[in-house]
C-alpha atoms as a PDB file:
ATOM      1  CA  UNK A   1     -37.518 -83.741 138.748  1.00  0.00           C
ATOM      2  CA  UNK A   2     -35.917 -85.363 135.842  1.00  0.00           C
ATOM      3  CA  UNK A   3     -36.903 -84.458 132.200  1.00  0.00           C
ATOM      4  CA  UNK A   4     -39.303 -87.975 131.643  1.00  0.00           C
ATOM      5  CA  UNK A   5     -40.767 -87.223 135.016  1.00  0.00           C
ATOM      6  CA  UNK A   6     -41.539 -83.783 134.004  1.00  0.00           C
ATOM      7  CA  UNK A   7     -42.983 -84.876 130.498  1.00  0.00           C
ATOM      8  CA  UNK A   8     -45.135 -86.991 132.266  1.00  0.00           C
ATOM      9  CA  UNK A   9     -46.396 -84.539 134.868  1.00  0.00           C
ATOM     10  CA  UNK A  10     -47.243 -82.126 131.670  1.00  0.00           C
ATOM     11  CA  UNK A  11     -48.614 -84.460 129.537  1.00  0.00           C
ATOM     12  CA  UNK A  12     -51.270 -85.761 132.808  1.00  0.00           C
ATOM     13  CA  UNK A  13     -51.875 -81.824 133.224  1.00  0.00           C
ATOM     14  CA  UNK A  14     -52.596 -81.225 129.587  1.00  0.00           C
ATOM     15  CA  UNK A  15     -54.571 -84.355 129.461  1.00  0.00           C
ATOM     16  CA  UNK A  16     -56.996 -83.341 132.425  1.00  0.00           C
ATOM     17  CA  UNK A  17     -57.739 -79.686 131.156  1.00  0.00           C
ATOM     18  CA  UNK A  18     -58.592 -81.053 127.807  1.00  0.00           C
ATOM     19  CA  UNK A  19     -60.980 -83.585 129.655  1.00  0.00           C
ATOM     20  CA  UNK A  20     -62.773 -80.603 131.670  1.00  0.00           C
ATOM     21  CA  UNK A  21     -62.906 -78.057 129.132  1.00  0.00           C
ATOM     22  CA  UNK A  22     -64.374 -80.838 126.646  1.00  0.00           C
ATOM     23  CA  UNK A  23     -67.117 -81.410 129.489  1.00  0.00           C
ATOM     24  CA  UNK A  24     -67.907 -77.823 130.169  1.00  0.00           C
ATOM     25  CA  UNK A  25     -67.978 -77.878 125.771  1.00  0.00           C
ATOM     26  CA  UNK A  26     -70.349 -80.038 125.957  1.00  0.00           C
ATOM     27  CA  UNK A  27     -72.748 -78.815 128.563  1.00  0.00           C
ATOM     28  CA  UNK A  28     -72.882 -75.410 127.825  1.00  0.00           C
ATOM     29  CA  UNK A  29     -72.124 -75.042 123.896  1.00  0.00           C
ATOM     30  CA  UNK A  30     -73.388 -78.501 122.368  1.00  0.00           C
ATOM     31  CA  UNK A  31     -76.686 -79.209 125.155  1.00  0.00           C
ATOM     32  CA  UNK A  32     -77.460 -75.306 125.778  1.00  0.00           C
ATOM     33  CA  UNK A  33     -77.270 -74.077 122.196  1.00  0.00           C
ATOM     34  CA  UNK A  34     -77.208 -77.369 119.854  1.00  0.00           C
ATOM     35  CA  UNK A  35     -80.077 -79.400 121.243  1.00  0.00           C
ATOM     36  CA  UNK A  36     -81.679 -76.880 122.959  1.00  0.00           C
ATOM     37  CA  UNK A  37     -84.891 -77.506 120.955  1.00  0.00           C
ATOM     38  CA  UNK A  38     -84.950 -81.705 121.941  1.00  0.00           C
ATOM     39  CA  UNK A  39     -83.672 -80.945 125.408  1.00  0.00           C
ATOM     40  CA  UNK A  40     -86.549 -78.557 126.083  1.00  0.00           C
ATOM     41  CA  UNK A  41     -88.948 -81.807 125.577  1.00  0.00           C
ATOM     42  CA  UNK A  42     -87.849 -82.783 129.359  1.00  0.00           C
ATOM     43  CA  UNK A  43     -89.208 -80.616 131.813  1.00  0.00           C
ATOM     44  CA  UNK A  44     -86.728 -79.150 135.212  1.00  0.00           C
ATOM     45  CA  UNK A  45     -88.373 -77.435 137.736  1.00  0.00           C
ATOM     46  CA  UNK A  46     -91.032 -76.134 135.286  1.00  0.00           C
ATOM     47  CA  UNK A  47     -88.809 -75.218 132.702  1.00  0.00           C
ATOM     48  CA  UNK A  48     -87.165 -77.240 129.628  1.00  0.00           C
ATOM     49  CA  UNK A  49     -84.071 -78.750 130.332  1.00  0.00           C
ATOM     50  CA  UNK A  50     -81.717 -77.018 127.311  1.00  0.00           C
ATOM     51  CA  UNK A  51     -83.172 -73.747 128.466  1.00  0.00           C
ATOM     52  CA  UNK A  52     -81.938 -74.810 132.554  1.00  0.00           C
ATOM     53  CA  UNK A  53     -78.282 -75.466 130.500  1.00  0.00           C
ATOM     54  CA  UNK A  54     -78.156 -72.668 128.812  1.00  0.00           C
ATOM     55  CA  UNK A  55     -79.341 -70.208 131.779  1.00  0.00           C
ATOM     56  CA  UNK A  56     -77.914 -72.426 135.141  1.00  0.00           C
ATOM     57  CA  UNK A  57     -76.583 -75.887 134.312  1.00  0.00           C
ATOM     58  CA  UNK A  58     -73.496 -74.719 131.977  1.00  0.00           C
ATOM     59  CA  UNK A  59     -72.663 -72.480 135.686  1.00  0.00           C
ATOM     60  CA  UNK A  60     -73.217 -75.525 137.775  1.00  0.00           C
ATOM     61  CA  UNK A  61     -70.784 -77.342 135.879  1.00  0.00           C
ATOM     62  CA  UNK A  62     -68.754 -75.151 135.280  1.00  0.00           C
ATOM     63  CA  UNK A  63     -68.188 -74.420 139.435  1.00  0.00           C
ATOM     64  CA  UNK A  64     -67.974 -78.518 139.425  1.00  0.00           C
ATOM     65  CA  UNK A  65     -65.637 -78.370 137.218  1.00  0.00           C
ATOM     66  CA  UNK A  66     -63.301 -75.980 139.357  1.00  0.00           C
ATOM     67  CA  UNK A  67     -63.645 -78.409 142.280  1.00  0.00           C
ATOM     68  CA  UNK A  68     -63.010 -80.986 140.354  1.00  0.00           C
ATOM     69  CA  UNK A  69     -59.637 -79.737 138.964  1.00  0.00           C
ATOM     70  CA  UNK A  70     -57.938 -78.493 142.553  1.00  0.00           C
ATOM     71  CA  UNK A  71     -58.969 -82.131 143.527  1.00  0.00           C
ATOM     72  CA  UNK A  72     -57.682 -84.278 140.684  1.00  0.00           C
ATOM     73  CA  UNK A  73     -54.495 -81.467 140.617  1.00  0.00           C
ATOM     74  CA  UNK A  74     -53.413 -82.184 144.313  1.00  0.00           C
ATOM     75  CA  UNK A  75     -53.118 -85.290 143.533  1.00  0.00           C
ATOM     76  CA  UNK A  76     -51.616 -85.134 140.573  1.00  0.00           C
ATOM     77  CA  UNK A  77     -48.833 -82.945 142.282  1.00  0.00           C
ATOM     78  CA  UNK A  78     -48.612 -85.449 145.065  1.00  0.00           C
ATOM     79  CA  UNK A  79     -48.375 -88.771 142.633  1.00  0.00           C
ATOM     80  CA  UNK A  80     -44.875 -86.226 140.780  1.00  0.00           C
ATOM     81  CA  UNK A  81     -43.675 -85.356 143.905  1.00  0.00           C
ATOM     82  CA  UNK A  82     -44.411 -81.375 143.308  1.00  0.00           C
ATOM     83  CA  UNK A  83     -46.738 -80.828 146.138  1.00  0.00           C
ATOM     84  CA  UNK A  84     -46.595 -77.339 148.181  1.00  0.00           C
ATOM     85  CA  UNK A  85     -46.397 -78.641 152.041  1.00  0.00           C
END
């Protein structure tokens, strides 16, 4: 893999963790402790939806998130050539 090639393959890698970690920020820091209060307003399953972040949706995003990342990472190993066969 040349050096430009491998830059690129980095910089896609970095660029995709920063994406999913600033999701899972979101869910479970900003909607499950900073608008907890507002988000409670709307009603899940009988319970207010920052408390359902906070206790289950910040888990349920965060397995997503997982998923997510093998997916978008095999392909991002097949578009570079660096694939395991």
């Amino acid at each position: 893999m040349s050096k430009s090639n491998a830059d690129a393959y980095w910089q896609a890698n970095i660029r995709l963790v920063l994406i999913l970690l600033a999701i899972w920020f979101l869910v479970s820091y900003v909607f499950g402790i900073m608008l907890v209060e507002p988000l409670n307003h709307i009603r899940l399953g009988g319970m207010g939806l920052g408390l359902w972040f906070a206790q289950q949706g910040s888990i349920y995003v965060f397995l997503i998130l997982i998923f997510v990342y093998a997916k978008r990472m095999n392909a991002l190993d097949r578009r570079f050539d660096v694939h395991e066969d």
